[in-house]
Protein backbone atom coordinates (compact mmCIF):
# COMPACT_ATOMS: atom_id res chain seq x y z
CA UNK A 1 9.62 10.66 -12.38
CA UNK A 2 12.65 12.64 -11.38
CA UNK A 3 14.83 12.09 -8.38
CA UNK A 4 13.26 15.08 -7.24
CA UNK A 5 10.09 14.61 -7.96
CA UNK A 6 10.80 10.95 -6.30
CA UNK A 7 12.77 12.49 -2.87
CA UNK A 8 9.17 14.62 -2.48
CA UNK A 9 6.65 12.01 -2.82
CA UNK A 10 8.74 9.73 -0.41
CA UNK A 11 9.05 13.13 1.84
CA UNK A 12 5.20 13.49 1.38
CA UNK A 13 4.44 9.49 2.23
CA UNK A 14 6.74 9.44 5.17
CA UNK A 15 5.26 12.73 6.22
CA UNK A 16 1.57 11.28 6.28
CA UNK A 17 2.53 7.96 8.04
CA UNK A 18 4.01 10.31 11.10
CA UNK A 19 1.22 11.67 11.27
CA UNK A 20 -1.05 8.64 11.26
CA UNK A 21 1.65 6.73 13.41
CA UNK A 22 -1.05 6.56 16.43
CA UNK A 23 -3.15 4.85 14.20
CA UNK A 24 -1.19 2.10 12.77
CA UNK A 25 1.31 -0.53 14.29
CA UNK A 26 4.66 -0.43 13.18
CA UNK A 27 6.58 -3.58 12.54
CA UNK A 28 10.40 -4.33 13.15
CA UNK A 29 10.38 -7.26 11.41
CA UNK A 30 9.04 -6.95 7.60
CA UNK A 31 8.12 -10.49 6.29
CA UNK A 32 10.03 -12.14 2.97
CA UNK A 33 7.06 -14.01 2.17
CA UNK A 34 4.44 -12.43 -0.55
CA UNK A 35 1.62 -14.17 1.75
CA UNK A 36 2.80 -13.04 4.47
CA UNK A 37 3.11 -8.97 3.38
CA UNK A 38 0.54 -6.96 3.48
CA UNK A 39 1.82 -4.42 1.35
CA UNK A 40 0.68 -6.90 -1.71
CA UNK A 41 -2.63 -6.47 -0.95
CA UNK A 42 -2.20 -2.77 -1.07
CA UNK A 43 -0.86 -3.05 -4.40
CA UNK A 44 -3.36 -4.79 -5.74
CA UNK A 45 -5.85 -2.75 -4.36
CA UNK A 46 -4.36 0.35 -5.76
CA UNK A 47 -4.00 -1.24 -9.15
CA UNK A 48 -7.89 -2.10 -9.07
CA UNK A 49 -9.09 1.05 -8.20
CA UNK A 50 -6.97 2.76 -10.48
CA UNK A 51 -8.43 0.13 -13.44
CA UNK A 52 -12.06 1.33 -12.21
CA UNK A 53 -11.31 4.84 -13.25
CA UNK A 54 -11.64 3.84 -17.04
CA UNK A 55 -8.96 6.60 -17.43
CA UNK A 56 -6.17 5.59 -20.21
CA UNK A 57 -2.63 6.50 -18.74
CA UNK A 58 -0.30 7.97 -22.04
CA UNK A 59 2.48 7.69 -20.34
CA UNK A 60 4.23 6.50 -16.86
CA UNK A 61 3.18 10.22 -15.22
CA UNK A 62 -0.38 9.99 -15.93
CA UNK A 63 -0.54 6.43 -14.18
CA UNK A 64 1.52 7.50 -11.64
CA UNK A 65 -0.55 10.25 -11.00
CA UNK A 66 -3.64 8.06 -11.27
CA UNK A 67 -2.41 5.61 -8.25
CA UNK A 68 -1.44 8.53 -6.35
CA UNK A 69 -4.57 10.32 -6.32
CA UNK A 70 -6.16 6.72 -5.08
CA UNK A 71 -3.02 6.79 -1.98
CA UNK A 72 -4.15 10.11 -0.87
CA UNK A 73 -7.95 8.83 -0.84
CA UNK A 74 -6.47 5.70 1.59
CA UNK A 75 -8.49 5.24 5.00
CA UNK A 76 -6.01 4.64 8.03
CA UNK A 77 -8.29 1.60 9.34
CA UNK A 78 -7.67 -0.52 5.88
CA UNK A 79 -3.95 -0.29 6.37
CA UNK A 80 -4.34 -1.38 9.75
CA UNK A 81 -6.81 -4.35 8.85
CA UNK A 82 -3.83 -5.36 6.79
CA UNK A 83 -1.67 -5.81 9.59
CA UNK A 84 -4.24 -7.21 12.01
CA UNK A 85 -4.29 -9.92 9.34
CA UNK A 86 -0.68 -10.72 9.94
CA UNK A 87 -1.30 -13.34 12.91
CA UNK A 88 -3.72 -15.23 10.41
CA UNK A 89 -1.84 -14.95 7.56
CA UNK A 90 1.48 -16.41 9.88
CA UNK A 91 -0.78 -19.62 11.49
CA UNK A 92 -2.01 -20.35 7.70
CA UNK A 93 1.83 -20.22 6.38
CA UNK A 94 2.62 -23.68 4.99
CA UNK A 95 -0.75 -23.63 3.67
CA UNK A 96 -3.29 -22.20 1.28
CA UNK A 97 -4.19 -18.34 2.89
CA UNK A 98 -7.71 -17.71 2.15
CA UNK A 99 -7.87 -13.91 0.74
């Protein structure tokens, strides 16, 4: 990926969380802690859906491409059960978080 190519995608992602912003909560604070951040979960997520499309990335593009198609399909309510989670995932911290 290019700068460029890397400057539009952030453009584009920043772009679609304004206009979702009355959907989702925005934190000040990010959390340090894996456990505690939600974005893992995201990640993962993307990486198994992109595994289900039995599609064979040549190259850094194609699976680029591949997890990007899967953002776009992203429903605003699973980003924000993600952060609802937060207050368990912050009472369980210390222990073992059950996800």
């Amino acid at each position: 990926m290019t700068t460029a190519q890397f400057i539009g995608l952030e453009e584009y992602i920043c772009d679609w969380f304004d206009e979702h912003s009355h959907t989702l909560l925005h934190l000040d604070w990010p959390p340090n802690s894996s456990d505690l951040n939600p974005i893992e979960n995201l990640w993962d997520m993307l990486e198994q859906r992109a595994k289900r499309r039995n599609q064979r990335h040549r190259n850094l593009v194609d699976l680029r491409d591949q997890i990007l198609s899967e953002w776009l399909k992203l429903d605003a309510t699973y980003l924000q059960n993600l952060v609802d989670s937060l207050p368990n995932r912050i009472k369980s911290r210390g222990g073992v978080t059950r996800y």
